[in-house]
Protein backbone atom coordinates (compact mmCIF):
# COMPACT_ATOMS: atom_id res chain seq x y z
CA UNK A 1 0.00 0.00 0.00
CA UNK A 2 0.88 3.47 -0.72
CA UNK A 3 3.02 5.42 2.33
CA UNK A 4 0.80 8.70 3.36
CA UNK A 5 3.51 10.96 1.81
CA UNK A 6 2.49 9.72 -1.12
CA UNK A 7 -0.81 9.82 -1.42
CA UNK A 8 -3.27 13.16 -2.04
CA UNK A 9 -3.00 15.62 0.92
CA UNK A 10 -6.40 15.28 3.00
CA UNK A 11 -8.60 18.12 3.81
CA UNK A 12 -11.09 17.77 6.20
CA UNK A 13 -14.43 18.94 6.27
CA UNK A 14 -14.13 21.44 9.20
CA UNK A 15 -11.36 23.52 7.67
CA UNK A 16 -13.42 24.60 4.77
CA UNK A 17 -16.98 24.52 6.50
CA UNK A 18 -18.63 27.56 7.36
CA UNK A 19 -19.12 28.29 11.05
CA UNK A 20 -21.14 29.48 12.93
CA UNK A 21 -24.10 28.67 11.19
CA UNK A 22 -27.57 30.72 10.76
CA UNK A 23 -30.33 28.88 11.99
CA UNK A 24 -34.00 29.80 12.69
CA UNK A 25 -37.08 27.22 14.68
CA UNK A 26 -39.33 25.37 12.34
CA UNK A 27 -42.06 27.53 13.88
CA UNK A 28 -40.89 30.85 12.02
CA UNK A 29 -41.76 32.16 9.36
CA UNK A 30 -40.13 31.59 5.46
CA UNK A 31 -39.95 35.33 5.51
CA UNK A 32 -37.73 35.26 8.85
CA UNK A 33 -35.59 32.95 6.86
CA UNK A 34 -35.31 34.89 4.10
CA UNK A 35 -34.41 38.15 5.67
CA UNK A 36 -31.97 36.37 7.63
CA UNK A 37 -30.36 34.92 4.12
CA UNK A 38 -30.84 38.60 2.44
CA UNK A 39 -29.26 40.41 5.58
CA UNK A 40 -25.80 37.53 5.91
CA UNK A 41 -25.75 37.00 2.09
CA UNK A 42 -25.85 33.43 2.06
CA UNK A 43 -28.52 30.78 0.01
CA UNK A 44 -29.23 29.05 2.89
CA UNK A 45 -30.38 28.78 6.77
CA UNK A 46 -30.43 25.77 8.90
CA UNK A 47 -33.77 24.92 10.68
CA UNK A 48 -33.11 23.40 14.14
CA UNK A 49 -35.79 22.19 16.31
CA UNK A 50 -35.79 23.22 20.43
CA UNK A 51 -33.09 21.40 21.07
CA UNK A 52 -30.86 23.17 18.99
CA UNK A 53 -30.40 19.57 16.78
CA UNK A 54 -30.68 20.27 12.73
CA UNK A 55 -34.20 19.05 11.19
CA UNK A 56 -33.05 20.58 7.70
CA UNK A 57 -32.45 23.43 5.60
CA UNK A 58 -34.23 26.56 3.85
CA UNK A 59 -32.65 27.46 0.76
CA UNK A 60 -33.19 30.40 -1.38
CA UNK A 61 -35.09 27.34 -4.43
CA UNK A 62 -37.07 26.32 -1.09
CA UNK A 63 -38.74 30.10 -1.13
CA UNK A 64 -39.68 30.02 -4.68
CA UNK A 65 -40.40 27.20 -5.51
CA UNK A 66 -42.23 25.84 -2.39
CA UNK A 67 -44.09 29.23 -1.15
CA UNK A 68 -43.46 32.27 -4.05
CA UNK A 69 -44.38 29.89 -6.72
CA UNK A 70 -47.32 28.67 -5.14
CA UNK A 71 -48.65 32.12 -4.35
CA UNK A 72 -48.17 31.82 -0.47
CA UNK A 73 -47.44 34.82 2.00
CA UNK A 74 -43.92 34.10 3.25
CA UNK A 75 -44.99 35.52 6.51
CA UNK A 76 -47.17 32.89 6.73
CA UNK A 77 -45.43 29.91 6.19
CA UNK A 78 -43.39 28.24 9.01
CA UNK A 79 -39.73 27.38 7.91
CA UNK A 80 -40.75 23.41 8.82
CA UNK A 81 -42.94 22.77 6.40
CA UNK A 82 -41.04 24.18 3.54
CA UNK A 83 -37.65 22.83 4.33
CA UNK A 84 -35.38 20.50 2.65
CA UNK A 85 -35.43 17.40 4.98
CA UNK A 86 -34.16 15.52 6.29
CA UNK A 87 -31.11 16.92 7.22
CA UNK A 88 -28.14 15.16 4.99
CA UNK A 89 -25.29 15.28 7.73
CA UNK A 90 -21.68 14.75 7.30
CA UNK A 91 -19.04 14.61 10.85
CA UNK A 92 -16.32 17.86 10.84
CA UNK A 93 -13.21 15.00 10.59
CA UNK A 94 -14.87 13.83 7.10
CA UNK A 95 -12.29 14.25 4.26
CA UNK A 96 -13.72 16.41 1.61
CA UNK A 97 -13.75 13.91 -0.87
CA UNK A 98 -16.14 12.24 1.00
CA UNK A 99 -18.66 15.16 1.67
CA UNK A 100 -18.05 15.98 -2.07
CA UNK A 101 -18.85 12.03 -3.10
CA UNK A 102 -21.97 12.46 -0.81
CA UNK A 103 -23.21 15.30 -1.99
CA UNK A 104 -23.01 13.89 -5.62
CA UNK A 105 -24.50 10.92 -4.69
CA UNK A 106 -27.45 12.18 -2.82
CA UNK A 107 -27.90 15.10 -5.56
CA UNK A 108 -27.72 18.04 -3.16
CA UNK A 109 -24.72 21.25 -2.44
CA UNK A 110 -24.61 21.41 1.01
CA UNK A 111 -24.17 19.43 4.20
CA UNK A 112 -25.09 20.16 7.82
CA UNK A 113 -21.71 19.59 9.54
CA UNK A 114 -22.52 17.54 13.36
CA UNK A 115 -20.74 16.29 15.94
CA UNK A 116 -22.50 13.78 17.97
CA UNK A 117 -26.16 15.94 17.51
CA UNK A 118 -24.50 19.10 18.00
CA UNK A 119 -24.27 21.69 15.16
CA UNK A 120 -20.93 22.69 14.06
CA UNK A 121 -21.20 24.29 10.55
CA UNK A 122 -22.13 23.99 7.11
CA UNK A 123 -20.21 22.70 4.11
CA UNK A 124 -20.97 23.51 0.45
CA UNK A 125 -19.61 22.32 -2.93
CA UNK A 126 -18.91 26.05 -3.44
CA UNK A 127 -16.82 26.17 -0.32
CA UNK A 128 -15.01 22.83 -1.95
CA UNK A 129 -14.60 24.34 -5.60
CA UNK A 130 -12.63 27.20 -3.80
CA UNK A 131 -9.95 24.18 -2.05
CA UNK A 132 -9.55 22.46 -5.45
CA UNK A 133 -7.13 24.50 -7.17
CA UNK A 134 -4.82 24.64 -4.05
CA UNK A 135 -5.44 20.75 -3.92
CA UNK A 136 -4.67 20.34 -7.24
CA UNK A 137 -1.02 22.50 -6.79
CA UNK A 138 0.06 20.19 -4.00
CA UNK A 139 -1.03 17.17 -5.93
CA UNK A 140 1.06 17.90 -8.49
CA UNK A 141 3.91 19.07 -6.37
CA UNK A 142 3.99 15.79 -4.59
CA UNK A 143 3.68 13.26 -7.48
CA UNK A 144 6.77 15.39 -9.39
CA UNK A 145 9.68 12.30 -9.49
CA UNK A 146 12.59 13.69 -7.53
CA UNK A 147 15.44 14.31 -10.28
CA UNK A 148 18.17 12.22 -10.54
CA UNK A 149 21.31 13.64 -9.43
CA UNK A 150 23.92 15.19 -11.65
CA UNK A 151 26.68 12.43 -12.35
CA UNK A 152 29.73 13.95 -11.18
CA UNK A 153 32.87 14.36 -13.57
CA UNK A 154 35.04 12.05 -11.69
CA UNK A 155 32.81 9.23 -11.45
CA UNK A 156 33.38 6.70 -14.58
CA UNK A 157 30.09 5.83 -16.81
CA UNK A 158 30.20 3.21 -19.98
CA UNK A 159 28.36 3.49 -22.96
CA UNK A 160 27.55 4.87 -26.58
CA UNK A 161 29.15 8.59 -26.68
CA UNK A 162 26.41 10.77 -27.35
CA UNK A 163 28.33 12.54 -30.17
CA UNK A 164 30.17 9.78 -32.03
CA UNK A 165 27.79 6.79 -31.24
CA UNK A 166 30.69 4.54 -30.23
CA UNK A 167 31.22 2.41 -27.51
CA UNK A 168 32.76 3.25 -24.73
CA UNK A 169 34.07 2.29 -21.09
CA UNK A 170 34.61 5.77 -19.71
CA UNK A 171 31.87 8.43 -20.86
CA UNK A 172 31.92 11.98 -19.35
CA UNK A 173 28.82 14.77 -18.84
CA UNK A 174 29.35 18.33 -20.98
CA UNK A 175 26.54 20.30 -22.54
CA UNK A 176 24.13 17.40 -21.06
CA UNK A 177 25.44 14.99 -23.32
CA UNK A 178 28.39 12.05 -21.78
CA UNK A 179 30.85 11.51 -24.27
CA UNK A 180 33.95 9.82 -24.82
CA UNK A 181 37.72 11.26 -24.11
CA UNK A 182 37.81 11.32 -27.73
CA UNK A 183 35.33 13.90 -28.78
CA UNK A 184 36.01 15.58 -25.34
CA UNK A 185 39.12 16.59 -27.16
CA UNK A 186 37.56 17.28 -30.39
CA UNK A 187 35.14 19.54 -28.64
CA UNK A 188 38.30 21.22 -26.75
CA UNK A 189 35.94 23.35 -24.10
CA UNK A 190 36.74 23.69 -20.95
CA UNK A 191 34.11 22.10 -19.31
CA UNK A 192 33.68 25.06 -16.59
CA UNK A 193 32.92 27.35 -19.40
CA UNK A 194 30.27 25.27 -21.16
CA UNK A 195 27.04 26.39 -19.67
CA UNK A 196 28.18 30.04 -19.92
CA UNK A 197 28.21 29.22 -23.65
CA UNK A 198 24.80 28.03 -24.04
């Protein structure tokens, strides 16, 4: 099995979740719930029951398609009975890939973040669009092979001479190419000088 080190750097869900969270009763009104998302600029509020523990969610879709579009006063409306339920929970050590695997498989963008029944935050695919370029940089960063080191000029290497194409049993490194002692001295450049040259 792959070492840690090796594998993609893990995120979890509580260091790109949005605390604290907005919340209203199931007994207030859709309007509450919309001023609330109007006056915090956000598409959503969580709807918690007495206990503080999250029933579901309002969003922004929830108030037009459940109450506007029906012709119903907002102010009329309690927050419970046009919620999104139940509440699709995911834990704050979750690794985003998980939340982000949930959310795709149950079709929604957000998840109520608990601990235990407590209420810790709120997670979005938004909030894991803005991670994935980072993610992506480290990624990358970490699968890059580590370059082989220079071969030093005293050390002896056989082969085909990169300039003549013979054989032979001691090749030396100029101009990134190892060649033999023969076009070494063909070439007649001090081999300090060479990458000043290029």
């Amino acid at each position: 099995m792959p070492t840690r080190s090796s594998q993609a750097p893990e995120v979890k869900v509580e260091d790109v979740m949005s605390a604290p969270v907005v919340t209203i009763k199931e007994t207030d009104s859709v309007l509450t719930a919309a001023k609330l998302m109007k006056k915090h600029k956000i598409g959503c509020v969580v709807v918690v029951d007495k206990t503080g523990k999250p029933h579901g969610l309002i969003t922004e879709r929830d108030v037009v398609r459940r109450v506007t579009a029906l012709d119903l006063l907002p102010s009329k409306v309690q927050a419970g009975k046009s919620m999104t339920k139940p509440a699709v929970t995911v834990a704050p050590s979750a690794n985003v890939t998980e939340a982000a695997k949930k959310m795709r498989e149950v079709k929604i963008r957000r998840l109520i973040v608990v601990e235990g029944n407590k209420l810790k935050g709120i997670v979005t695919s938004n909030d894991i669009v803005d991670i994935t370029p980072a993610l992506i940089d480290v990624i990358a960063e970490k699968s890059q092979i580590t370059p082989v080191s220079k071969v030093k000029e005293t050390e002896e290497l056989s082969g085909y001479c990169d300039r003549c194409g013979s054989w032979a049993d001691e090749l030396k490194p100029r101009d990134g190419q190892f060649m033999c002692d023969e076009c070494l001295g063909e070439s007649g450049e001090p081999e300090e000088e060479s990458e000043d040259e290029l």
